[in-house]
N, C-alpha and C. Protein backbone atom coordinates (compact mmCIF):
# COMPACT_ATOMS: atom_id res chain seq x y z
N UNK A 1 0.59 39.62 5.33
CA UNK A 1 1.72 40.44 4.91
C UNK A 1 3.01 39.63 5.06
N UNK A 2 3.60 39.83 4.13
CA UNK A 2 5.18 38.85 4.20
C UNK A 2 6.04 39.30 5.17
N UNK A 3 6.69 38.21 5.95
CA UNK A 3 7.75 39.15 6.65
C UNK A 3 8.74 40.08 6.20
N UNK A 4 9.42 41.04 6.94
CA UNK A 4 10.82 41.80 6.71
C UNK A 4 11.19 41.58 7.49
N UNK A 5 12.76 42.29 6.86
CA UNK A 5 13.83 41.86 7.45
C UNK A 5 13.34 42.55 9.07
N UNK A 6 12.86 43.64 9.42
CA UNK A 6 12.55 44.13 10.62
C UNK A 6 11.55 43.51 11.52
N UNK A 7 11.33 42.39 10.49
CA UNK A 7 10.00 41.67 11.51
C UNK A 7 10.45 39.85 12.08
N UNK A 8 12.07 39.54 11.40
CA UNK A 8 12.57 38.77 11.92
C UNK A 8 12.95 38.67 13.24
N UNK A 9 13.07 37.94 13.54
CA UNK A 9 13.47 37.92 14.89
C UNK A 9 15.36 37.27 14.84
N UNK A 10 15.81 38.93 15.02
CA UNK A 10 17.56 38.79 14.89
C UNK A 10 18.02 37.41 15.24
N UNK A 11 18.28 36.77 16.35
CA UNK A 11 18.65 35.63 17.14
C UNK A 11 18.33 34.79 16.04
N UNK A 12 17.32 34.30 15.39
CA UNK A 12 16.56 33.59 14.24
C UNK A 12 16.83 33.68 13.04
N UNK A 13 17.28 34.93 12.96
CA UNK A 13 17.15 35.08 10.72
C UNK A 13 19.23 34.75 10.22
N UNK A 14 19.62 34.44 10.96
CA UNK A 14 20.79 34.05 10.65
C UNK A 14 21.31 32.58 10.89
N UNK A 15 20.28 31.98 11.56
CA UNK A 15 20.20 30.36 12.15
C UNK A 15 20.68 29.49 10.00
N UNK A 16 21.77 28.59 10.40
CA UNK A 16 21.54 28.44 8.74
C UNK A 16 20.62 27.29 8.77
N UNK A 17 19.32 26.73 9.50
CA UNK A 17 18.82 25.84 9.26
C UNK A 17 17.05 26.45 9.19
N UNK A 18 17.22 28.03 9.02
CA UNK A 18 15.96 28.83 9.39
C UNK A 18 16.63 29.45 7.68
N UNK A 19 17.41 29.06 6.80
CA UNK A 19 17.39 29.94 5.38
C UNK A 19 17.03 29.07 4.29
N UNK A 20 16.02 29.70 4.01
CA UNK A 20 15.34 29.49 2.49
C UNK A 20 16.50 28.77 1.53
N UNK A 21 17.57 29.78 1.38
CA UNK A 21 18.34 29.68 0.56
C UNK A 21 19.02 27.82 0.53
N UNK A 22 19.52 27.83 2.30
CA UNK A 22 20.64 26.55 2.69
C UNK A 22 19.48 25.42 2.10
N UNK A 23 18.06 25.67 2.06
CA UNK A 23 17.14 24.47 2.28
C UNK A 23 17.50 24.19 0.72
N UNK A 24 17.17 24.50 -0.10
CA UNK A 24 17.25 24.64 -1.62
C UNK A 24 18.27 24.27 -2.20
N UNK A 25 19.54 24.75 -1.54
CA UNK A 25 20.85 24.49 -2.26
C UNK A 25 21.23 22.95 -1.86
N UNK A 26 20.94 22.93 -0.24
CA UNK A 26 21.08 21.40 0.07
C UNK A 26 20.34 19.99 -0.59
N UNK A 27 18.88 20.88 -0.55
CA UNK A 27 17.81 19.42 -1.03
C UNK A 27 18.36 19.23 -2.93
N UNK A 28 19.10 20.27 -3.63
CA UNK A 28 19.98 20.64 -4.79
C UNK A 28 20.53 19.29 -4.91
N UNK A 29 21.31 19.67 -4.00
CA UNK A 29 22.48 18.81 -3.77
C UNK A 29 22.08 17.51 -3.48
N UNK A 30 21.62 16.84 -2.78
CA UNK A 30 20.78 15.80 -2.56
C UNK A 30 20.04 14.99 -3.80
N UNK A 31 19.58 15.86 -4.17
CA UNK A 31 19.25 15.56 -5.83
C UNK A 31 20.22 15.55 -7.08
N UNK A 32 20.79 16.11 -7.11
CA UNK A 32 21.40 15.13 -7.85
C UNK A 32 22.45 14.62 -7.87
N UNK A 33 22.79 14.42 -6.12
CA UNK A 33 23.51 13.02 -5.58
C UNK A 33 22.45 11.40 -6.15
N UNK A 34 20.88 12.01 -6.03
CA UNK A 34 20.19 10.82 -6.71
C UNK A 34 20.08 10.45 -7.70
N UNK A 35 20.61 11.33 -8.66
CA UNK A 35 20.50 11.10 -10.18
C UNK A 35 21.74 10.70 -10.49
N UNK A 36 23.19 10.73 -9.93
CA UNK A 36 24.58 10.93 -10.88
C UNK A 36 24.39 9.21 -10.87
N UNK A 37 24.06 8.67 -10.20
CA UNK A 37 24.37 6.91 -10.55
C UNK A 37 22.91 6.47 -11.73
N UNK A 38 22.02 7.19 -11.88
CA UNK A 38 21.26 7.08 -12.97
C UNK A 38 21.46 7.53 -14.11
N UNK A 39 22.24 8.55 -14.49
CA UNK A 39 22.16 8.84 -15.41
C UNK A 39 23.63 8.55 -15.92
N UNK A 40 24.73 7.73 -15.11
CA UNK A 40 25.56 7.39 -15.42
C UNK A 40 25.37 6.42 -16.49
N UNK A 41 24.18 5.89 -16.05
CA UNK A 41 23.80 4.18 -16.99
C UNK A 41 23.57 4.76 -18.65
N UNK A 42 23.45 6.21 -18.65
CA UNK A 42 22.85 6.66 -20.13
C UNK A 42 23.65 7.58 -20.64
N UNK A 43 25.09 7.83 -19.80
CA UNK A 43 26.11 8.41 -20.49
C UNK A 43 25.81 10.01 -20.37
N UNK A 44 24.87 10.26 -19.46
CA UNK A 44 24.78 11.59 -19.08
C UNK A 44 25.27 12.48 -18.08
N UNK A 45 25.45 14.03 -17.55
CA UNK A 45 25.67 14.66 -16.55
C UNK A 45 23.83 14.90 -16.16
N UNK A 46 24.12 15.42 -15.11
CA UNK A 46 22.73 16.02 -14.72
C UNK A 46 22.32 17.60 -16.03
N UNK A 47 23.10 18.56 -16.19
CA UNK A 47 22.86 19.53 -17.00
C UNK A 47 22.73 18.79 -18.34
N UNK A 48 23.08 18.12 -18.52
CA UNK A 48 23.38 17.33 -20.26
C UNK A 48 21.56 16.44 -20.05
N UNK A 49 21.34 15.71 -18.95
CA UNK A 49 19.75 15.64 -19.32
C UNK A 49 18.63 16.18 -18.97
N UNK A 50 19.15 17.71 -18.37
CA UNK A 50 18.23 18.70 -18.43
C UNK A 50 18.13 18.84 -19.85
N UNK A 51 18.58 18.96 -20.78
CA UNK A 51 18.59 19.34 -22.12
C UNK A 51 18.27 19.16 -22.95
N UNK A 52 18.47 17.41 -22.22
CA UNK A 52 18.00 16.17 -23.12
C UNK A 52 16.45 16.06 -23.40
N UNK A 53 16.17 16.38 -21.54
CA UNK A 53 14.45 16.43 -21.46
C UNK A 53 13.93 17.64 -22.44
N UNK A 54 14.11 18.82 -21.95
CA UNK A 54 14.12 20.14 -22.87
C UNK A 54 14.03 19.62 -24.19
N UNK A 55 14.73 19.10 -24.65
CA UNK A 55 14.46 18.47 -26.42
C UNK A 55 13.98 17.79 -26.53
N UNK A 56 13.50 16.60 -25.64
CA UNK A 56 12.38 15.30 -25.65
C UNK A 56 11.42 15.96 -26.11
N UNK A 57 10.73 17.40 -24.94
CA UNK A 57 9.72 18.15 -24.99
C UNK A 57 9.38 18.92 -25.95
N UNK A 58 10.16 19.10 -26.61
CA UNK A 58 10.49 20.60 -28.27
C UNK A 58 11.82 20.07 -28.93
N UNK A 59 12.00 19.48 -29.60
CA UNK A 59 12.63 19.16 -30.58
C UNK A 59 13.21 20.46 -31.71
N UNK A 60 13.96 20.83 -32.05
CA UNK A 60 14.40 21.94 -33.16
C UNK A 60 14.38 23.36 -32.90
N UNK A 61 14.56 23.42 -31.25
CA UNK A 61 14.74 24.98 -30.61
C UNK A 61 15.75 25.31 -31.11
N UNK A 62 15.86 27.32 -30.88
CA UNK A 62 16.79 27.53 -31.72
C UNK A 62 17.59 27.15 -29.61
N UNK A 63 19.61 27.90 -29.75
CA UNK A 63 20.42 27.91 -28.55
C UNK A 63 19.49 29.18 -27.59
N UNK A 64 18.93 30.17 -27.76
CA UNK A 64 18.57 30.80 -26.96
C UNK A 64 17.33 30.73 -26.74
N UNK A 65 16.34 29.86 -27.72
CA UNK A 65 15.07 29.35 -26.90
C UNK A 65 15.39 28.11 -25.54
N UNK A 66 16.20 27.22 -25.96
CA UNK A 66 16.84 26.56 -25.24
C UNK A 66 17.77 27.25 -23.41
N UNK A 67 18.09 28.22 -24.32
CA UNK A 67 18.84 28.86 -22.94
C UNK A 67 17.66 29.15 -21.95
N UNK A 68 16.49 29.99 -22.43
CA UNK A 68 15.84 30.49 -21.74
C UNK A 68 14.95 29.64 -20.89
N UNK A 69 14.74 28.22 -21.81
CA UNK A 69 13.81 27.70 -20.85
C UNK A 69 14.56 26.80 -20.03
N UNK A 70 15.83 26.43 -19.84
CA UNK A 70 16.83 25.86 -18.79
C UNK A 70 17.50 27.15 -18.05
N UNK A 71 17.30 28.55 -18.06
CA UNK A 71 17.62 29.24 -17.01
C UNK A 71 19.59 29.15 -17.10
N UNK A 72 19.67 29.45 -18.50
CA UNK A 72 21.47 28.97 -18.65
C UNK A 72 21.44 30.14 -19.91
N UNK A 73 22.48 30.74 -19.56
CA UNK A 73 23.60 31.60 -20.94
C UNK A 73 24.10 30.74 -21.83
N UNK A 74 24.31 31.03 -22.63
CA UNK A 74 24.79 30.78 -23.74
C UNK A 74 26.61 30.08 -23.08
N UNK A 75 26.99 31.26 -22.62
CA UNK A 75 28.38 30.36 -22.27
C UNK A 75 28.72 28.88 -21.20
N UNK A 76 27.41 28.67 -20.58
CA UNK A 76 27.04 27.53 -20.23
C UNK A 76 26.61 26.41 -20.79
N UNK A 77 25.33 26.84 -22.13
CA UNK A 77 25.03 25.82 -22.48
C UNK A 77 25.68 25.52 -23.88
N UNK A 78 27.01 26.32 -24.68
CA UNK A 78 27.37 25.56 -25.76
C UNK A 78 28.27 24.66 -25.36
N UNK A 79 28.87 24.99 -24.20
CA UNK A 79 29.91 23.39 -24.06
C UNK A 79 28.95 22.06 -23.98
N UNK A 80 27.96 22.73 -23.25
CA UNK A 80 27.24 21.36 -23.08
C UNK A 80 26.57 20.92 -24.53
N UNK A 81 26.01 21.34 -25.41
CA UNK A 81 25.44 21.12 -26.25
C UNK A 81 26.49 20.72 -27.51
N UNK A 82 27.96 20.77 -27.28
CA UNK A 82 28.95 20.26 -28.40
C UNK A 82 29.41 19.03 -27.37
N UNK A 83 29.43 18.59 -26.31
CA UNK A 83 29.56 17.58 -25.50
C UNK A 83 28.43 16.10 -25.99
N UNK A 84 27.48 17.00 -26.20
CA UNK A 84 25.91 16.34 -26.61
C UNK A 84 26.00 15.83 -27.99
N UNK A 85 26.81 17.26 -29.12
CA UNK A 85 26.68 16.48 -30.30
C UNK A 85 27.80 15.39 -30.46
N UNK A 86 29.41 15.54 -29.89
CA UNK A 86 30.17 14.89 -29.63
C UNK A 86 29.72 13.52 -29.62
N UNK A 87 28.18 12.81 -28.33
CA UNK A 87 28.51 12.31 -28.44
C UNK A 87 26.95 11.42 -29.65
N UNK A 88 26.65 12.42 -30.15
CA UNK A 88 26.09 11.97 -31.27
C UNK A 88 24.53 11.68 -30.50
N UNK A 89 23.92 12.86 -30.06
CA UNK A 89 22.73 12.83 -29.49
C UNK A 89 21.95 13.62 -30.18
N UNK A 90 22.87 15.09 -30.33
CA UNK A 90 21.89 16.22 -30.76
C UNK A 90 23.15 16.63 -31.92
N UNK A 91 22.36 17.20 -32.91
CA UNK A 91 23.05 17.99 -34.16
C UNK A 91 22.64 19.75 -34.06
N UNK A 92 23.53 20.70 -34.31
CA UNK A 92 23.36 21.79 -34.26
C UNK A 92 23.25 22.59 -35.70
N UNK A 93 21.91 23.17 -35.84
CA UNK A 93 21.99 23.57 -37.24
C UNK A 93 22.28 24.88 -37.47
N UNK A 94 22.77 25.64 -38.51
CA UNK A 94 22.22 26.87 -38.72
C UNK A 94 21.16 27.55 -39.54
N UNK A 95 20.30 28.35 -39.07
CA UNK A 95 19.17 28.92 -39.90
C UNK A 95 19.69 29.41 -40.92
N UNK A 96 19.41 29.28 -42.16
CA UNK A 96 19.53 29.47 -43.73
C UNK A 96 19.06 31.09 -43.65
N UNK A 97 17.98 31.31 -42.59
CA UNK A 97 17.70 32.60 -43.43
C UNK A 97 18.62 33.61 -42.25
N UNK A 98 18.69 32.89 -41.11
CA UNK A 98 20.25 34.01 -40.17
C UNK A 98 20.77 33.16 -39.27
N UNK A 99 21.94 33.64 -39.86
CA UNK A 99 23.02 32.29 -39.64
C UNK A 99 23.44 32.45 -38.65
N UNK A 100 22.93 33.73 -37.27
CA UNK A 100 23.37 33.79 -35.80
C UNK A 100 22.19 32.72 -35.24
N UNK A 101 21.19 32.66 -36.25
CA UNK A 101 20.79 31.53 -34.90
C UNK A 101 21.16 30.22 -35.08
N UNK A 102 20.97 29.17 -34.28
CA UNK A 102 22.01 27.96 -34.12
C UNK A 102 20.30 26.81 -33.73
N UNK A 103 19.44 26.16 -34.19
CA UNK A 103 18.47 25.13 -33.94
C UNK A 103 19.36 23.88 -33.56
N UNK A 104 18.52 22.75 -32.53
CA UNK A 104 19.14 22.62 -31.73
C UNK A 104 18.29 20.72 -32.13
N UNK A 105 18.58 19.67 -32.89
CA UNK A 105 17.83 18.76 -33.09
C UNK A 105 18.88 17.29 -32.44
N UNK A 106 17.12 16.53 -31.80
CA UNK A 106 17.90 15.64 -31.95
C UNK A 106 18.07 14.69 -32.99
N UNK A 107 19.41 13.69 -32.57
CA UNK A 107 19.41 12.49 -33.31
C UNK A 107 18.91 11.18 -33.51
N UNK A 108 19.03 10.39 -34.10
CA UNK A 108 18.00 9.26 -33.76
C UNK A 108 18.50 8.54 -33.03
N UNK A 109 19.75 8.66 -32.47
CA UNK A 109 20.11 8.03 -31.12
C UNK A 109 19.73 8.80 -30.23
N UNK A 110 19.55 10.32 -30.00
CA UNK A 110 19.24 10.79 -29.33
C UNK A 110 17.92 10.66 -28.84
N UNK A 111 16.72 10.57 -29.58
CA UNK A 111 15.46 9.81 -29.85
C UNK A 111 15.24 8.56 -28.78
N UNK A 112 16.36 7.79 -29.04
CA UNK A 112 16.17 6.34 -28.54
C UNK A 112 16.63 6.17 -27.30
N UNK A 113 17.71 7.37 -26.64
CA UNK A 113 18.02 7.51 -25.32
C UNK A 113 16.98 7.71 -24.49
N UNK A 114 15.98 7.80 -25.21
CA UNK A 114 14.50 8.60 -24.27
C UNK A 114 14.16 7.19 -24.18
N UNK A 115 13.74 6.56 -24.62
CA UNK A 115 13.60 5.04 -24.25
C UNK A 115 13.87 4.61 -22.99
N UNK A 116 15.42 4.92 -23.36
CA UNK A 116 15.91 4.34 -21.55
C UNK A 116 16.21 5.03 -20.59
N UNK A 117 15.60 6.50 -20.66
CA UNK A 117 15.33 7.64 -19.57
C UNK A 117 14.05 7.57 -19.45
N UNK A 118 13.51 6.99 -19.85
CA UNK A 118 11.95 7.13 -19.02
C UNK A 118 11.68 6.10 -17.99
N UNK A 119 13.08 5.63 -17.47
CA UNK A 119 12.21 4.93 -15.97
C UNK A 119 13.32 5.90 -14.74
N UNK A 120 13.86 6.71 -15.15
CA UNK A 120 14.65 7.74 -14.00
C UNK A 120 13.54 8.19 -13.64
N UNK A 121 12.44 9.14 -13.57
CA UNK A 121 11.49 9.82 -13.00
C UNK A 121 10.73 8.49 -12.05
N UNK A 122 10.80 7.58 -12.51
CA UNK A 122 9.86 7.05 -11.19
C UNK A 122 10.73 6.54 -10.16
N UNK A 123 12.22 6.22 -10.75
CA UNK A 123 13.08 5.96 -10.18
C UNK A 123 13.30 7.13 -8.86
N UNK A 124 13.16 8.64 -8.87
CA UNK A 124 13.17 9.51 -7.87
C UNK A 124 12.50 9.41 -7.35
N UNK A 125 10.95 9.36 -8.14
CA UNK A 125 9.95 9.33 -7.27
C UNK A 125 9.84 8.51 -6.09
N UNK A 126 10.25 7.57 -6.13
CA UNK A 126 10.36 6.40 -5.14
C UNK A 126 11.76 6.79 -4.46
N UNK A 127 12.80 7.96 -4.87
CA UNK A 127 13.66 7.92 -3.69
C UNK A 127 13.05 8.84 -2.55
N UNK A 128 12.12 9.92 -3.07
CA UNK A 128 11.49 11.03 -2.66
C UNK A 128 10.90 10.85 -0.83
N UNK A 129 9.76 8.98 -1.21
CA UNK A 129 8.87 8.69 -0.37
C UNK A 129 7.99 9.63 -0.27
N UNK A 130 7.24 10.68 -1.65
CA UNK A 130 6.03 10.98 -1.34
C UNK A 130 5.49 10.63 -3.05
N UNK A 131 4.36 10.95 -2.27
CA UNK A 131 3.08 10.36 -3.93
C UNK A 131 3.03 11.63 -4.66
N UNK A 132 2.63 10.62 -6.00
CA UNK A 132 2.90 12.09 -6.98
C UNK A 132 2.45 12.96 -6.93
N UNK A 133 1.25 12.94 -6.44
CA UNK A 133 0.45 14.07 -5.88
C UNK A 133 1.57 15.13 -5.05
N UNK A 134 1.84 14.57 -3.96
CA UNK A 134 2.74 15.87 -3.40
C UNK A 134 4.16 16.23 -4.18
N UNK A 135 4.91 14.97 -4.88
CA UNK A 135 5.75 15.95 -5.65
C UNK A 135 5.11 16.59 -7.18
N UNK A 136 4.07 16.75 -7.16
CA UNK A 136 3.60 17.79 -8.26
C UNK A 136 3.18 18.86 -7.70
N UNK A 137 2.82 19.11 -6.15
CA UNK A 137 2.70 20.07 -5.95
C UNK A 137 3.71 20.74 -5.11
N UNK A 138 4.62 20.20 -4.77
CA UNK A 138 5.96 20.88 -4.65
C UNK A 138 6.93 21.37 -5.82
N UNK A 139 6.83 20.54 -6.56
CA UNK A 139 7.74 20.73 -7.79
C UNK A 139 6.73 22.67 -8.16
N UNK A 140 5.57 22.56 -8.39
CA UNK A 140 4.70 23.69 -8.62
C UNK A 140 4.55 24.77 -7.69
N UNK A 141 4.92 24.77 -6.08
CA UNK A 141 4.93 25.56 -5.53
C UNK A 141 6.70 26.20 -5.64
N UNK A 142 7.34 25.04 -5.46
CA UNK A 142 9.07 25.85 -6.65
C UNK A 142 9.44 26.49 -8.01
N UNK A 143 8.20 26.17 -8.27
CA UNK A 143 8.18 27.35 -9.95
C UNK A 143 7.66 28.30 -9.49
N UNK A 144 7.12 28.45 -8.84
CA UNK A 144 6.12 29.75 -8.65
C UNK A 144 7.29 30.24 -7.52
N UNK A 145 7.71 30.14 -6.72
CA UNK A 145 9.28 31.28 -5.87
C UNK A 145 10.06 30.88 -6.80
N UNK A 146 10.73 29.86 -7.32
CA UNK A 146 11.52 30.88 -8.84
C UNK A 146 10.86 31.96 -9.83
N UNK A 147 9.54 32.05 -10.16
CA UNK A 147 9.50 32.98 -10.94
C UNK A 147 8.98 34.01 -9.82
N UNK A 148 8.82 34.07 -8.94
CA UNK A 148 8.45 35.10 -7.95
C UNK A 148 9.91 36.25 -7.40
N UNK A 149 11.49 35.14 -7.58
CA UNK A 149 12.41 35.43 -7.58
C UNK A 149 13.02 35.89 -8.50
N UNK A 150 12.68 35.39 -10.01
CA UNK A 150 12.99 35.57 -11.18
C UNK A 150 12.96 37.51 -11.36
N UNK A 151 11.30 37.54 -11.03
CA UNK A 151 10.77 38.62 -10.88
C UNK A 151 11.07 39.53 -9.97
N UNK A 152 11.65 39.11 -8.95
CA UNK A 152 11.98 40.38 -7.95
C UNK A 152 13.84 40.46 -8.79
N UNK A 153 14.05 39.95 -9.12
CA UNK A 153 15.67 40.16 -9.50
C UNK A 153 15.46 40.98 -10.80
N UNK A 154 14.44 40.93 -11.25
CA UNK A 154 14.32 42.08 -12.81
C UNK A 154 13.56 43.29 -12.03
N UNK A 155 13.21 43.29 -11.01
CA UNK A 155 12.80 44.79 -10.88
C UNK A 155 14.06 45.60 -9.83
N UNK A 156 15.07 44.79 -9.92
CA UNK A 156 16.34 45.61 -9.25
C UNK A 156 16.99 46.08 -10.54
């Protein structure tokens, strides 16, 4: 049975080195203190190659397939995504048959940036000091309490 709040132990559940939350936001932070000098080399922010990856993976999403699978609104991700076409990565189309939706492609520079983002992932991996084995199953036990969280925040 999961704990409650009545089964904490008071003295304990306010410690900030005993919260779920501080662990997450810090090891956050930590991360992508490891990425801003990597992805500097490719003219990126950290959100700008979440996006990037996101389109490596699916190419020609519409803005709100995109939103949904980066966990971002719309008023978050069009700055980023006119930042992106700005700088001539991704082109934004409109659907011919409804012109509210907005597809989301890249360019062939954008294409070729993947080239020289595919040595950042091993590049972490090795800041990490564990084998891929354990960051695949951490990375997988953090999807599963985000969508476990995802899910308790839609049944409020």
């Amino acid at each position: 049975m999961p704990p409650t709040a009545q089964t904490l132990d008071p003295k304990q559940a306010l410690l900030l080195d005993h919260q779920l939350c501080f662990a997450l936001y810090s090891a956050s932070l930590a991360m992508t203190k490891l990425y801003k000098p990597l992805l500097d080399t490719l003219g990126l922010t950290y959100p700008q190659y979440l996006v990037m990856l996101a389109l490596w993976e699916r190419d020609g999403v519409t803005v709100s397939e995109l939103g949904a699978r980066l966990f971002l609104d719309s008023g978050t991700l069009t700055p980023l995504l006119k930042r992106l076409e700005a700088a001539a990565w991704v082109e934004r189309v409109r659907d011919t048959a409804d012109e509210r939706r907005v597809h989301i492609h890249l360019t062939p520079q954008g294409l070729a940036l993947r080239d020289r983002a595919v040595r950042v992932p091993g590049c972490v991996l090795a800041a990490t000091q564990c084998s891929l084995d354990e960051v695949q199953a951490l990375t997988a036990e953090l999807q599963a309490l985000r969508d476990r969280l995802v899910q308790a925040g839609a049944a409020r």
